[in-house]
Protein backbone atom coordinates (compact mmCIF):
# COMPACT_ATOMS: atom_id res chain seq x y z
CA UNK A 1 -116.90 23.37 -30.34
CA UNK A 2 -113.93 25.51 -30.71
CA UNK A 3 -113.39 25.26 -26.79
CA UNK A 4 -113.60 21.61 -27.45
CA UNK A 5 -111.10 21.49 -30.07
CA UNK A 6 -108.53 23.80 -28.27
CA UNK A 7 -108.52 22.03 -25.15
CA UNK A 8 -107.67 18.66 -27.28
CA UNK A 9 -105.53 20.50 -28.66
CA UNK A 10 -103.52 21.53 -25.26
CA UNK A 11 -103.83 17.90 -24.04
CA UNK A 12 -102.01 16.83 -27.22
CA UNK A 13 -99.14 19.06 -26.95
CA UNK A 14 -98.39 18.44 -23.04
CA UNK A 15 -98.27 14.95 -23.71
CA UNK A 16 -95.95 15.49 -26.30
CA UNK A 17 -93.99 17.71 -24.03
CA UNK A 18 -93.75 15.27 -21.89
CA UNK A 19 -92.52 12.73 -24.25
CA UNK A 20 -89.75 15.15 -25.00
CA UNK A 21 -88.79 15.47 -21.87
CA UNK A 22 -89.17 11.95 -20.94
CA UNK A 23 -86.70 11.32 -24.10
CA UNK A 24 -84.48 14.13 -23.16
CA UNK A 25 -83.88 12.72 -19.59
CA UNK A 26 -83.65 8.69 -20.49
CA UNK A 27 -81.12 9.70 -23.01
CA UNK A 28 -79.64 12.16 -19.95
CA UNK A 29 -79.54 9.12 -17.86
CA UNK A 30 -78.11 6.54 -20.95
CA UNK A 31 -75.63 9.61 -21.28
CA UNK A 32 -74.51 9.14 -17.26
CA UNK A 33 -74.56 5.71 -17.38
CA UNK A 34 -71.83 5.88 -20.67
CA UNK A 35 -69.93 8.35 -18.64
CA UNK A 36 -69.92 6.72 -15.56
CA UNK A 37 -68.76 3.05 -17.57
CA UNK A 38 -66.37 5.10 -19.11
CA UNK A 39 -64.65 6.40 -15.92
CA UNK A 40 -65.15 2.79 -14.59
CA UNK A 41 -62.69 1.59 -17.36
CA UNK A 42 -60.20 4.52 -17.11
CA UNK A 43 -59.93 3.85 -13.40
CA UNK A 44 -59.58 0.25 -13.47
CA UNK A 45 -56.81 0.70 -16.51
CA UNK A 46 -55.16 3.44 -14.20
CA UNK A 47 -55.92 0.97 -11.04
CA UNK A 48 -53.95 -1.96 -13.04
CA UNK A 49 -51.14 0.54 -14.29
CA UNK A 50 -50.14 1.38 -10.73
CA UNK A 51 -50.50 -2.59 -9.84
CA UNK A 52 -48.21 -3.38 -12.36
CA UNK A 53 -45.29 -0.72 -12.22
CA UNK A 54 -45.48 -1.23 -8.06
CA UNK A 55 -45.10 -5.24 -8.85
CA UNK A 56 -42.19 -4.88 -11.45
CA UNK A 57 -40.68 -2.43 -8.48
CA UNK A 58 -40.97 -4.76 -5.94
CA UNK A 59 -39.65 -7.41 -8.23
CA UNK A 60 -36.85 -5.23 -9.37
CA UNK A 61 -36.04 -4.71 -5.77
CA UNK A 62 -36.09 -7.82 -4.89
CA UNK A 63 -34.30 -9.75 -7.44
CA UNK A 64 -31.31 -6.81 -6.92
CA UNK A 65 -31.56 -7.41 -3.12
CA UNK A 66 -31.24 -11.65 -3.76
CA UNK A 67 -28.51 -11.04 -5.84
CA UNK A 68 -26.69 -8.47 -3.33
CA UNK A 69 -27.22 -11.78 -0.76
CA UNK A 70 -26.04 -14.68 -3.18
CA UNK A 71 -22.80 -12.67 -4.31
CA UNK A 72 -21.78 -11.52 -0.36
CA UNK A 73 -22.57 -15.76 0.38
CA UNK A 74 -20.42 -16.62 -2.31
CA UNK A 75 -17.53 -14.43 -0.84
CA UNK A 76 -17.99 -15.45 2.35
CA UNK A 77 -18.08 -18.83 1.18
CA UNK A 78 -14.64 -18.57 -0.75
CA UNK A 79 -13.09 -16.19 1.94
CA UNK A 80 -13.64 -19.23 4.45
CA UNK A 81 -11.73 -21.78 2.15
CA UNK A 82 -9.19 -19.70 1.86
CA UNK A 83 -8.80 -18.73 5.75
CA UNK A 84 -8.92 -22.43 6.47
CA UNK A 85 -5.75 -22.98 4.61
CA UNK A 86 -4.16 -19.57 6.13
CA UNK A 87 -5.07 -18.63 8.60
CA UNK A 88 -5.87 -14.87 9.64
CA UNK A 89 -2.55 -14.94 11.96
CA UNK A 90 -0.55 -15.90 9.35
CA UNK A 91 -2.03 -12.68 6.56
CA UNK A 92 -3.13 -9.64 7.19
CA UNK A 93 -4.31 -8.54 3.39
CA UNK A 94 -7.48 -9.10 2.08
CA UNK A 95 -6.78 -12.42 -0.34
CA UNK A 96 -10.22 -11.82 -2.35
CA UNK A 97 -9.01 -8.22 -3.45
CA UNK A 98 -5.10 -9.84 -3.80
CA UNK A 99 -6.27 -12.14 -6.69
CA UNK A 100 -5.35 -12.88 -10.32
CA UNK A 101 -6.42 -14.66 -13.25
CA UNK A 102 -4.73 -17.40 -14.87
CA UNK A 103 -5.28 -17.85 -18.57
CA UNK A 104 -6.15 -22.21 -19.04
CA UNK A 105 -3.15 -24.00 -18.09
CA UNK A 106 -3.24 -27.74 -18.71
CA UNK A 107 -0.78 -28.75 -15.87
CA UNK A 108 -2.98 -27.64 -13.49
CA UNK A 109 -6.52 -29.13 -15.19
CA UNK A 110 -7.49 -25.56 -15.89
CA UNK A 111 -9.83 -25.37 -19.47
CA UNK A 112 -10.79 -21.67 -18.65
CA UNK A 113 -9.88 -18.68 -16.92
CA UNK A 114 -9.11 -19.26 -13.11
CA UNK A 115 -8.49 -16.82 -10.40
CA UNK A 116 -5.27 -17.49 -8.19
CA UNK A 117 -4.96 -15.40 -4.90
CA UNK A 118 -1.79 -14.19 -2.74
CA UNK A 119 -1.28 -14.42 0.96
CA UNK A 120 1.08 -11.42 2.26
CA UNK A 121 2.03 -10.70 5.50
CA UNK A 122 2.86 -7.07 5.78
CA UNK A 123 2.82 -6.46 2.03
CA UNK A 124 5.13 -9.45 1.55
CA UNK A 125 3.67 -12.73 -0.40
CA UNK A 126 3.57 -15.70 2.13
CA UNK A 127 1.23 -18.21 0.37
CA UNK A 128 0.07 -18.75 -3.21
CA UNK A 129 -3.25 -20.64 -3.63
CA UNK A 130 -3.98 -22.11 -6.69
CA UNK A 131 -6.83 -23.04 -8.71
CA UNK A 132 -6.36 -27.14 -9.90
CA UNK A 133 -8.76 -29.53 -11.29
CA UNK A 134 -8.01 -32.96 -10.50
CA UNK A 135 -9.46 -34.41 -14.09
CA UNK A 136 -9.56 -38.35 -13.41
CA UNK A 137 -12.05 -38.44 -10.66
CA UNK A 138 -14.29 -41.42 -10.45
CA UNK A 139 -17.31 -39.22 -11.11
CA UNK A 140 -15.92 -36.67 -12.67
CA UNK A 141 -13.34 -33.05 -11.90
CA UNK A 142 -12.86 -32.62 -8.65
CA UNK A 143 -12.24 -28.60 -8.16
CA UNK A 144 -9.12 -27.82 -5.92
CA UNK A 145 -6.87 -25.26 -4.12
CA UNK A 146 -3.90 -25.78 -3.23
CA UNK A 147 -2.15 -23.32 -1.37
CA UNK A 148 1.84 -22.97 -2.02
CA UNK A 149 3.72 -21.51 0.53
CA UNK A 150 7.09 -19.38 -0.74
CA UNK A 151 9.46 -22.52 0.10
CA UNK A 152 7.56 -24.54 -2.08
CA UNK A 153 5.64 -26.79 0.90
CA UNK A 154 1.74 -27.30 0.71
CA UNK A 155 0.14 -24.93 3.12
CA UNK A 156 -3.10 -26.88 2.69
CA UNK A 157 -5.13 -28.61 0.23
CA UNK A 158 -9.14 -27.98 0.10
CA UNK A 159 -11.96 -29.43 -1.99
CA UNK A 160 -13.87 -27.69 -3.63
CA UNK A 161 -16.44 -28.98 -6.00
CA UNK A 162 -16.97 -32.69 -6.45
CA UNK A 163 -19.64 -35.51 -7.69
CA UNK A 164 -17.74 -38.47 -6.00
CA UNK A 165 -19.81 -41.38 -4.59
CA UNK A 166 -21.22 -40.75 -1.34
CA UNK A 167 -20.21 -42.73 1.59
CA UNK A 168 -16.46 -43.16 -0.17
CA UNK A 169 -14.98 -40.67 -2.42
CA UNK A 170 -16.60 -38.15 -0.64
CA UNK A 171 -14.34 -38.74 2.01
CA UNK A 172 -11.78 -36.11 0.46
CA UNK A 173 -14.28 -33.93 1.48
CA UNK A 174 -12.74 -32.43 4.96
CA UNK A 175 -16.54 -32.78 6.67
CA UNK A 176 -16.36 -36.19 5.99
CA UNK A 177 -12.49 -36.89 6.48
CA UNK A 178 -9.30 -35.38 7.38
CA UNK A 179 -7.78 -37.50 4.35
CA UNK A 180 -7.08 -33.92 2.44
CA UNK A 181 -5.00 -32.83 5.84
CA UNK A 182 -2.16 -35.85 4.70
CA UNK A 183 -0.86 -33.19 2.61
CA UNK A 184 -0.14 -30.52 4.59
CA UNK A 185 4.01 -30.06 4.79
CA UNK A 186 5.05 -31.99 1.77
CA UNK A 187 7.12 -30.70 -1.42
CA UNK A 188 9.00 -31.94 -4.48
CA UNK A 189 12.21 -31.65 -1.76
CA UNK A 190 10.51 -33.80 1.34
CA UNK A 191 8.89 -36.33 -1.08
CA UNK A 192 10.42 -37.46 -4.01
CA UNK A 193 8.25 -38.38 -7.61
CA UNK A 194 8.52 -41.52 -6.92
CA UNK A 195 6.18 -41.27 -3.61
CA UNK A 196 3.66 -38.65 -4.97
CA UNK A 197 0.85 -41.98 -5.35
CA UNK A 198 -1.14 -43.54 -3.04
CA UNK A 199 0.29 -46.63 -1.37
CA UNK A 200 -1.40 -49.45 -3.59
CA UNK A 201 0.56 -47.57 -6.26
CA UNK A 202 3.39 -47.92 -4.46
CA UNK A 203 3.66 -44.45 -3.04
CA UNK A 204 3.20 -42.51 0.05
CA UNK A 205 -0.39 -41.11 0.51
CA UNK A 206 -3.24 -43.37 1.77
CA UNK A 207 -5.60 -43.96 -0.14
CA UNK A 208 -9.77 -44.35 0.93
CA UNK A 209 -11.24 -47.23 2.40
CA UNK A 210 -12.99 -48.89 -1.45
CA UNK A 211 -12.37 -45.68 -3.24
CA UNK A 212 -8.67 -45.62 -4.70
CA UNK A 213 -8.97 -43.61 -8.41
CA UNK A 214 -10.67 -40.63 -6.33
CA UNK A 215 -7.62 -40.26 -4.18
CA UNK A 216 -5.43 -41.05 -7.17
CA UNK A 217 -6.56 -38.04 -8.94
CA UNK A 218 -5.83 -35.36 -6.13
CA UNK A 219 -2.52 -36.93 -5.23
CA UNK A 220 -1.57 -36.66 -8.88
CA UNK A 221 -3.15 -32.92 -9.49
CA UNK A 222 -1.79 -31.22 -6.30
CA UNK A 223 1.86 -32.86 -7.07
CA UNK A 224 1.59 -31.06 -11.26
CA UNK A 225 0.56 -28.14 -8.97
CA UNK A 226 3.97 -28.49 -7.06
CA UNK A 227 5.32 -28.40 -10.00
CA UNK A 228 3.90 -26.09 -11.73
CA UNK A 229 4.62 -23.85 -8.90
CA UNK A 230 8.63 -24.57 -9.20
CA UNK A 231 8.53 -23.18 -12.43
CA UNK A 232 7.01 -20.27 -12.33
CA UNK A 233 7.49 -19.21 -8.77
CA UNK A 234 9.21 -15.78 -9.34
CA UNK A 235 5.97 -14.17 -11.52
CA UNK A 236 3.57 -15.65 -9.68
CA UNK A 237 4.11 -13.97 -6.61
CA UNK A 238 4.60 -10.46 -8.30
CA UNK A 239 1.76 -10.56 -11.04
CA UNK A 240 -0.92 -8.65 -10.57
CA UNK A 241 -2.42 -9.33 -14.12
CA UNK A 242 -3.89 -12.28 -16.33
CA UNK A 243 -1.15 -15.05 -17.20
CA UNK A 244 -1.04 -17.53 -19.71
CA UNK A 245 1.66 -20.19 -20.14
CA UNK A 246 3.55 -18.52 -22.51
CA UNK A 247 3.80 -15.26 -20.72
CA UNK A 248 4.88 -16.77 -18.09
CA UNK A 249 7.93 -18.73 -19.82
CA UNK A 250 9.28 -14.87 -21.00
CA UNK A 251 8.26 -12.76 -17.88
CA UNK A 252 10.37 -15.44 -15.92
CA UNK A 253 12.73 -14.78 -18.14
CA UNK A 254 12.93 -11.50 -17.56
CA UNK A 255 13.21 -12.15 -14.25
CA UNK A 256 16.26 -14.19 -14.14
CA UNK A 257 14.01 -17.03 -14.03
CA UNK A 258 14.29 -20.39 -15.63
């Protein structure tokens, strides 16, 4: 009986030893599988984190790169509106880097800041071109320069900026029309006040074929630009800094100006 009893006894306890260790390695495994969910996350977080800082990188790069490529378009796009009214055989400084600001100046349609640039040959000023806003186009401003040379002739007029109806004001636009070349060669000396208006105003410049307030404008703007020039010839061509009207008035006077 006691045999009996024992060996019960002994079956009991191995099956509870068994249970134990049955417990001990299901919560071993739940244990692995936490630890290996748990490393899961952490490398997917660390996974994203890399993603992310390589993206804002390549973003960063690239955004500085498209900027490098719109601000070298833009000076190539000025420098070429500037060469096309002189010419690199008649300069030989860089006009971008010989540039100054004028503070807004009403004769010449200017509500803000403008930047004005020198032509020299051999360190000597040849050609001033000016920033002008023709204000009474038919759709709008129409942005100018007109470049000044130093005996007060236009070297060349070029447009721009402009909204003007396609297919007729555009025409002042050289692609379309070499309307804009009319004014190469005149001054206040050659022409007199009287003739700076288009010819159904009873002055000298054509104007377009069923566009006449377009032309109107520009004859009117680059002739204040004339003018404006006149008066302030002397410090224009030896400023290096910003101007304003009323600096202008005293450094000419300084000068020996008007």
């Amino acid at each position: 009986m006691d045999t009996l009893i024992l060996s019960v006894d002994l079956r009991q306890k191995r099956k509870i030893s068994m249970k134990v260790e049955d417990d001990k390695t299901q919560d071993s495994a739940e244990e692995t599988t936490n630890e290996t969910m748990v490393q899961s996350i952490i490398r997917a977080v660390i996974g994203l984190s890399i993603f992310a800082v390589i993206t804002a990188g390549l973003i960063a790069i690239t955004q500085v790169g498209t900027k490098d490529i719109i601000l070298e378009q833009i000076k190539i796009a000025r420098s070429k509106a500037l060469l096309e009214i002189v010419p690199l055989s008649e300069h030989n400084n860089d006009m971008l880097a010989d540039s100054f600001w004028l503070e807004a100046t009403k004769s010449l349609g200017l509500g803000e800041k403008s930047e004005a640039f020198i032509a020299k040959q051999d360190g000597v000023p040849t050609t001033l071109i000016l920033p002008v806003i023709a204000p009474e186009g038919y759709s709008g401003p129409i942005r100018l320069i007109v470049g000044i040379d130093t005996s007060g002739s236009i070297k060349g007029v070029r447009v721009i900026k402009h909204k003007e109806t396609p297919g007729l004001g555009d025409k002042i636009d050289l692609k379309k029309s070499d309307w804009i070349l009319g004014f190469e060669g005149k001054s206040l000396l050659n022409t007199s006040a009287d003739q700076w208006k288009v010819k159904k105003d009873g002055g000298e410049f054509d104007q377009l074929t069923g566009a006449t307030i377009t032309p109107r404008a520009i004859v009117k703007a680059v002739y204040q630009a004339l003018i404006f020039y006149r008066e302030h010839q002397t410090v224009l061509l030896s400023t290096k800094s910003e101007i304003s009207p009323d600096n202008q008035s005293h450094a000419l006077q300084q000068a020996g100006g008007q």
